[in-house]
Protein backbone atom coordinates (compact mmCIF):
# COMPACT_ATOMS: atom_id res chain seq x y z
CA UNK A 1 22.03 -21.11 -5.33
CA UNK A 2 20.01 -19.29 -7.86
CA UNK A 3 21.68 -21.53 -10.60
CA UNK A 4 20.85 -24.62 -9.03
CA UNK A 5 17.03 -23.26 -8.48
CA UNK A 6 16.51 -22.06 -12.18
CA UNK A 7 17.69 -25.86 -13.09
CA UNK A 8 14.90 -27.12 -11.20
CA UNK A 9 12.33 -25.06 -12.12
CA UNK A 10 13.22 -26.14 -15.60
CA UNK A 11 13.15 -29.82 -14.85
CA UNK A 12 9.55 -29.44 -13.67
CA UNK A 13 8.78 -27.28 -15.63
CA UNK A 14 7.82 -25.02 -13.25
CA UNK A 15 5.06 -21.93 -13.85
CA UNK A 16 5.39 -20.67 -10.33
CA UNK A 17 8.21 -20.44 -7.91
CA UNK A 18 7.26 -19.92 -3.96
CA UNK A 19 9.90 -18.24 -1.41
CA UNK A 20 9.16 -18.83 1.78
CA UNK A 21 10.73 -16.55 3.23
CA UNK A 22 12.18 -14.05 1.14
CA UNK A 23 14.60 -12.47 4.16
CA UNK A 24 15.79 -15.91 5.05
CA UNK A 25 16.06 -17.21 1.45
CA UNK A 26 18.25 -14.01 0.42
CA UNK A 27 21.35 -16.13 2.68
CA UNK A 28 22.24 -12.10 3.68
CA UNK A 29 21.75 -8.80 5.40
CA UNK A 30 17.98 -8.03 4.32
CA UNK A 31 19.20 -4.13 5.29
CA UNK A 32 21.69 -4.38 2.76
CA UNK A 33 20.81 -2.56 -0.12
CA UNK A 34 23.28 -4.40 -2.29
CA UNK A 35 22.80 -7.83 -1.64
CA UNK A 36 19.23 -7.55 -1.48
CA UNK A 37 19.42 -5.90 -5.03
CA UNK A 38 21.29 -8.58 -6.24
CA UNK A 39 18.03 -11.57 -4.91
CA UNK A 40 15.79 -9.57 -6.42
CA UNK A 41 17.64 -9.23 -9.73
CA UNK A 42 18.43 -13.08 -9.14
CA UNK A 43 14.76 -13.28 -8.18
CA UNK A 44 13.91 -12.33 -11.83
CA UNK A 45 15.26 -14.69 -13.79
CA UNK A 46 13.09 -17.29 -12.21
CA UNK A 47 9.35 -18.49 -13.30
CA UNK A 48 6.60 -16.22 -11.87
CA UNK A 49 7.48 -15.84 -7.85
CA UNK A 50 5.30 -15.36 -4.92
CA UNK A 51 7.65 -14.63 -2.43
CA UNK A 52 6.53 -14.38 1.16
CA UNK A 53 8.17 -12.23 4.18
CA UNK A 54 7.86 -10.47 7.13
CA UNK A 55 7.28 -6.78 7.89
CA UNK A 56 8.89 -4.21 10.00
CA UNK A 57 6.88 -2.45 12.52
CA UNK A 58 7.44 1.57 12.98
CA UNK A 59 9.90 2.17 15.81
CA UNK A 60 7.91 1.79 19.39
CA UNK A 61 4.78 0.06 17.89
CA UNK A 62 3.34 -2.60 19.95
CA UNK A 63 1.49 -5.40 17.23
CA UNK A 64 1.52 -5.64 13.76
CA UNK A 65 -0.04 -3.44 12.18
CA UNK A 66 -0.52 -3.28 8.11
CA UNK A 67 -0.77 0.58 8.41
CA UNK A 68 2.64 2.12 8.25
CA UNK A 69 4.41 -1.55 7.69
CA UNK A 70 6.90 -1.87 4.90
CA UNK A 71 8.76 -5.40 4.23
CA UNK A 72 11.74 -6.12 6.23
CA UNK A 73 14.75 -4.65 5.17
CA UNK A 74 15.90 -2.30 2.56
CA UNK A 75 13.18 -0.70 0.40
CA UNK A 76 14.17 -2.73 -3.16
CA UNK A 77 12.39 -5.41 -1.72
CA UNK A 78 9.37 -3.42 -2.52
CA UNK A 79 10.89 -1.30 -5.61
CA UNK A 80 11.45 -4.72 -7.52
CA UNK A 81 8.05 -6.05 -6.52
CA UNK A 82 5.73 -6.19 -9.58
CA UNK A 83 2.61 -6.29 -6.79
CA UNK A 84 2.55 -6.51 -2.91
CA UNK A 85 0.03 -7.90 -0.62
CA UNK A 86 -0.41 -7.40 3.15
CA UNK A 87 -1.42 -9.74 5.20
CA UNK A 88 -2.87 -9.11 9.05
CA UNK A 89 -4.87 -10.52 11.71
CA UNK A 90 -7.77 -8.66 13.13
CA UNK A 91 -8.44 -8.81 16.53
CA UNK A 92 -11.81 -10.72 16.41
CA UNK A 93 -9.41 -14.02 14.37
CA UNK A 94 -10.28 -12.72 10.83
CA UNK A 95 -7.52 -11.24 7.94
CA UNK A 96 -7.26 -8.37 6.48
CA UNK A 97 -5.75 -8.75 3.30
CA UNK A 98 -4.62 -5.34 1.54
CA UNK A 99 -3.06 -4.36 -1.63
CA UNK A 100 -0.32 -1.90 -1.85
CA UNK A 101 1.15 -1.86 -4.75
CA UNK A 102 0.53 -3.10 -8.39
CA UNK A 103 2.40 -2.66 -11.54
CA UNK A 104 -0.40 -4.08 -13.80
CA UNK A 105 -3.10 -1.26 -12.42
CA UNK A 106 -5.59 -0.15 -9.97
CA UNK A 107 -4.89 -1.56 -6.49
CA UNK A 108 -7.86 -3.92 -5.26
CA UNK A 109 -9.48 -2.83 -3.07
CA UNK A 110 -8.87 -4.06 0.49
CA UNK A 111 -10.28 -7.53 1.36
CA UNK A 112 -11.52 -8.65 5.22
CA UNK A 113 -11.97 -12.97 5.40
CA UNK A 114 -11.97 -15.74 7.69
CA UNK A 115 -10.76 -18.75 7.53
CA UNK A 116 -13.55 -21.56 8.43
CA UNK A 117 -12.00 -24.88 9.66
CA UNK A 118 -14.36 -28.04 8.77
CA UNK A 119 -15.05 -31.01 11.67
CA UNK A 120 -12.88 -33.24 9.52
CA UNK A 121 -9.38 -32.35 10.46
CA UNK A 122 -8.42 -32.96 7.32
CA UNK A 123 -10.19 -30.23 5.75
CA UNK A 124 -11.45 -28.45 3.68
CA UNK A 125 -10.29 -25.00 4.39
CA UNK A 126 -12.66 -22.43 3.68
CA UNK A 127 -12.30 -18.75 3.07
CA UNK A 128 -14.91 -17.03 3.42
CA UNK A 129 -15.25 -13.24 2.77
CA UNK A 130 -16.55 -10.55 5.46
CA UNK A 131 -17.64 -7.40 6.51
CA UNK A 132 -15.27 -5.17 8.75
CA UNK A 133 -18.79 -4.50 10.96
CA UNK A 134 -18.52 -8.60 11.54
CA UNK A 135 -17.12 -9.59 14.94
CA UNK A 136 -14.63 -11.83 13.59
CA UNK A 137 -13.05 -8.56 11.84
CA UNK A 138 -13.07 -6.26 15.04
CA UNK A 139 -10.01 -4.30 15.08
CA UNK A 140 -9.39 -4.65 11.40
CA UNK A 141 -9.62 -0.11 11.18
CA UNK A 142 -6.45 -0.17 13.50
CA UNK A 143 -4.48 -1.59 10.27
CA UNK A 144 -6.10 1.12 7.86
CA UNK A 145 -5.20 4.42 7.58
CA UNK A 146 -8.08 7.33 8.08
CA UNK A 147 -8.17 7.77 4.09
CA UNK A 148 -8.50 4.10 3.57
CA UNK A 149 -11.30 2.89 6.09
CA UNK A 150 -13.69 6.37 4.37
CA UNK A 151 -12.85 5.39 0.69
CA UNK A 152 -14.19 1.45 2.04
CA UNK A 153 -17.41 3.52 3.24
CA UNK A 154 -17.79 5.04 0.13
CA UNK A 155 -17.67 2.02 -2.09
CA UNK A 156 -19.95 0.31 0.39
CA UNK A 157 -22.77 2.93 1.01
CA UNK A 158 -22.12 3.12 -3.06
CA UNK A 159 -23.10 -0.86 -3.55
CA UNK A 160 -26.25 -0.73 -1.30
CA UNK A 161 -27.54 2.59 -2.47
CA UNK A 162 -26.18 2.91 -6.30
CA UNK A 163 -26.27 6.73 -5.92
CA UNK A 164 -23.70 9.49 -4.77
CA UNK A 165 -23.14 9.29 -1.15
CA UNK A 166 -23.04 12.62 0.90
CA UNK A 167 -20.66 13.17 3.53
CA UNK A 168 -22.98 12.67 6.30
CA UNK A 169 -23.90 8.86 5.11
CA UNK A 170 -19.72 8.81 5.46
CA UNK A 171 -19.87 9.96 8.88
CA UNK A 172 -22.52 7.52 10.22
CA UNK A 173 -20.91 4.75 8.70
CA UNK A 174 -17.41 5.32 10.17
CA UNK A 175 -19.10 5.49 13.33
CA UNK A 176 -21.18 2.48 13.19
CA UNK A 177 -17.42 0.53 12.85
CA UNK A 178 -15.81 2.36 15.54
CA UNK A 179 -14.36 5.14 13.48
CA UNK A 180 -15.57 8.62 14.42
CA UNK A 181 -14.03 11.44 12.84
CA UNK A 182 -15.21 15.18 12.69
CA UNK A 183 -16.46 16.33 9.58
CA UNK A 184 -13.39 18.81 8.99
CA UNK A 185 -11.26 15.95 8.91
CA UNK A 186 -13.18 13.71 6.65
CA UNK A 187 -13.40 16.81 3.86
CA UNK A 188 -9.80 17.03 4.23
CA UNK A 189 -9.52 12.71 3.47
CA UNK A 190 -12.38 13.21 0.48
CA UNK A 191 -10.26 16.54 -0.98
CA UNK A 192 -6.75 13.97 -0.55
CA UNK A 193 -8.93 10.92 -2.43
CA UNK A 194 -10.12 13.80 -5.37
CA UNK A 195 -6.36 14.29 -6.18
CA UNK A 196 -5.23 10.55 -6.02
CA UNK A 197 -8.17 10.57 -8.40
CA UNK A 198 -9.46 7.60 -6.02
CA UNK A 199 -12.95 9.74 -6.05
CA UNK A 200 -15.38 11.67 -8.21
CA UNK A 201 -17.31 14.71 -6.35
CA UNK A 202 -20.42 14.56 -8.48
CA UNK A 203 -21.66 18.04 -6.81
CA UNK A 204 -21.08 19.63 -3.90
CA UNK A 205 -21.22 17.10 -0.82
CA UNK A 206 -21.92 14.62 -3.26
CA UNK A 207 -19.71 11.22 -4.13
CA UNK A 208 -19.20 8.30 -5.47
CA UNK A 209 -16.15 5.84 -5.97
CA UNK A 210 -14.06 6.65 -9.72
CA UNK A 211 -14.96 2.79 -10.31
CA UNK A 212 -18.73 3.74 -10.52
CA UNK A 213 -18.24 5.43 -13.40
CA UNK A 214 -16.24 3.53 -16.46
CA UNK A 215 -15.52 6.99 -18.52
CA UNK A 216 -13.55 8.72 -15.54
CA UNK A 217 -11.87 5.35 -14.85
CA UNK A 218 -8.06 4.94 -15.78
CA UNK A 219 -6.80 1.99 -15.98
CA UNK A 220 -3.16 2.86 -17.04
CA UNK A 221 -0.96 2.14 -13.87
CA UNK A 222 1.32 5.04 -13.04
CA UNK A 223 4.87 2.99 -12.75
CA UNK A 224 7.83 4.74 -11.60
CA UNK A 225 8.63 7.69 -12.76
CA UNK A 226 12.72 8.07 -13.41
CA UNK A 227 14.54 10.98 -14.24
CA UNK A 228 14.54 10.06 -18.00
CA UNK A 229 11.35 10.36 -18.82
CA UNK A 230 10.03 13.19 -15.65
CA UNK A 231 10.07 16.14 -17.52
CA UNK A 232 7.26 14.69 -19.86
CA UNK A 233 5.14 13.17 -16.96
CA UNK A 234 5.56 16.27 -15.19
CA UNK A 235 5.78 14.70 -12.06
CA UNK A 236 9.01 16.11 -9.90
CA UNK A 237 11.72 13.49 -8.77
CA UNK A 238 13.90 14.56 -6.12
CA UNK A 239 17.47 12.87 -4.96
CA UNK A 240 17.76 10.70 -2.56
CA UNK A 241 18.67 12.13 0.74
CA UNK A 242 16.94 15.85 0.30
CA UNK A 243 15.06 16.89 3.57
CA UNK A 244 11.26 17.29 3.49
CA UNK A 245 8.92 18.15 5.90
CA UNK A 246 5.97 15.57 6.08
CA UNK A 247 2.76 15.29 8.67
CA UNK A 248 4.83 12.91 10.36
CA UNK A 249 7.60 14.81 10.65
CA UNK A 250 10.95 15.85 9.23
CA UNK A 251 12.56 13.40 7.00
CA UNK A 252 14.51 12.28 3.94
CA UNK A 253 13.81 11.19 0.48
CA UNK A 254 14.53 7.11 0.93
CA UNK A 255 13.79 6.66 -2.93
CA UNK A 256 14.49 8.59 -5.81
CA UNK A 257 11.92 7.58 -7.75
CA UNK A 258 7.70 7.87 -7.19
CA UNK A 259 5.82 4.66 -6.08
CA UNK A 260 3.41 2.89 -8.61
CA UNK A 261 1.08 4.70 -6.45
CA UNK A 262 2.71 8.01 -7.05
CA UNK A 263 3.87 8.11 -3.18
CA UNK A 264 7.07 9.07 -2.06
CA UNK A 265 9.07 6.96 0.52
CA UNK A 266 10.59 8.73 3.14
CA UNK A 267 12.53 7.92 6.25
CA UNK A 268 11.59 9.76 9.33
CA UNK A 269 14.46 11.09 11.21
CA UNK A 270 11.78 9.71 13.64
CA UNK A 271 11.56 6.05 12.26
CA UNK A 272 14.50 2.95 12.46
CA UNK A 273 17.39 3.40 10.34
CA UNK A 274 15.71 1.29 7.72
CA UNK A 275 11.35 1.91 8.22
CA UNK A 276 9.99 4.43 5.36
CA UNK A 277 6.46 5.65 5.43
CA UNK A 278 5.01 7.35 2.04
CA UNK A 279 3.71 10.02 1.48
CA UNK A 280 1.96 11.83 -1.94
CA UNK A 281 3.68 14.48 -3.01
CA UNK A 282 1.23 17.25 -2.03
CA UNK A 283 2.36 16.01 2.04
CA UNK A 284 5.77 16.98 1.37
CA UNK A 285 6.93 20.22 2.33
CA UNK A 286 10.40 20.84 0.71
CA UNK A 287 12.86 23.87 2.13
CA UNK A 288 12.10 27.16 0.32
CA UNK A 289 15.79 27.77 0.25
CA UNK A 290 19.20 26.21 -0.76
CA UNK A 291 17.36 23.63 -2.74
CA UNK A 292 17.86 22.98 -6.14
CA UNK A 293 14.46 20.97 -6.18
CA UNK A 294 11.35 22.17 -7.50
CA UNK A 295 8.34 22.23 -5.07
CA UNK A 296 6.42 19.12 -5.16
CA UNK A 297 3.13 18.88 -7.40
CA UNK A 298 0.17 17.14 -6.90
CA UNK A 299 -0.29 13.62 -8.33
């Protein structure tokens, strides 16, 4: 039906094309790597698309949860996305609304709102931004991951304090929203933010967030990296199906090709036949022998 869409879009003159939802609307197998190559190619030739969908939860997880969650169905869903969005509900009624992927640049960071009905029942609508301390966001750290929720305490003890943050202002605040980690942990989440350059360690046991300071800033997304242009990136690409070794567990390379974020995706031996979970490249532990891969480098 793509023909028939791409004639109406013309006839209105359309600047913005909405798929809701993108696994029903594909009229196949979302699992199908094929057919859901050929919608998203399909996809493309439309006007600008926001295309809505569900996600797939990791095998055994009760809820939705944004941490871990990947669209539904094969992982070119995501690969042909120029920018994803994640939505969730907290606990406490509010959304969480987090950005994982963007082909233009920096991911935003992640947003916590509620929506506030008027009397009138026929609106407005309003959306109004909180903080993940707020009642209406409790249970909004269950859809982060550890890394996540102490970058979000960095650029917030940044805003109030406009100074570097030490690691024990990091601590208090993950405890004040039900965080609590031990301090080894949290160096090893500050040394993993350094090297996704999400970070700058002013001195030692001193931070603040890379947007604080314009100069060490880089606004040049990443893409994905292919095998025709890796050697002059220097970052490795590996073939789909090698066997790694990740926190999670042993796995395979689901993707050729790193994220925009400079992840890999990998599906757990652990995980449903069609889940991936990534991982940066400094996770991965590749086998030492009978590979013909190089070992993985840091982003």
């Amino acid at each position: 039906m793509i023909e028939e869409l791409l004639t109406y879009a013309e006839m209105a003159d359309a600047e913005l094309v909405i798929i809701d939802s993108l696994t029903i609307g594909l009229g196949g197998d979302a699992n199908r790597q094929d057919e859901v190559i050929n919608a998203m190619r399909n996809i493309e030739k439309l006007p600008t698309v926001v295309a809505l969908d569900h996600v797939s939860k990791k095998q055994g997880e009760r809820g939705s949860k944004l941490k871990g969650s990947t669209p539904h169905g094969s992982i070119f869903k995501r690969n042909f996305a120029r920018s994803l969005l994640m939505l969730g509900r907290a606990d406490g009624g509010g959304t969480i609304l987090r950005h994982e992927k963007s082909n233009f640049g920096r991911n935003a960071n992640t947003i916590f709102y509620e929506a506030v009905y008027d009397e009138d029942p026929r609106g407005p609508i309003r959306l109004e931004q909180r903080k993940i301390s707020d009642e209406v966001m409790a249970g909004s750290i269950d859809h982060l991951s550890s890394d996540e929720v102490t970058l979000m305490a960095l650029h917030d003890i940044y805003a109030v304090k406009q100074d570097s943050v030490t690691k024990d202002e990091i601590l208090r605040w993950r405890a004040e929203v039900g965080a609590e980690i031990a301090g080894r942990t949290l160096d090893n989440a500050l040394g993993r933010l350094l090297k996704a350059n999400q970070l700058i360690k002013v001195a030692t046991g001193l931070w603040k967030p890379i947007d604080a300071d314009c100069t060490a800033h880089n606004d040049t997304a990443l893409g994905t990296v292919h095998r025709a242009n890796a050697s002059s990136t220097g970052l490795p690409v590996f073939d789909v199906g090698t066997r790694v070794k990740t926190p999670d567990g042993d796995g395979k390379i689901a993707d050729g090709t790193l994220s925009n974020e400079g992840r890999y995706a990998v599906r757990l031996d652990s995980s449903a036949q069609y889940e991936v979970t990534y991982y940066w490249p400094y996770q991965l532990i590749f086998p030492d022998e009978g590979s013909p891969n190089r070992p993985p480098m840091s982003p």
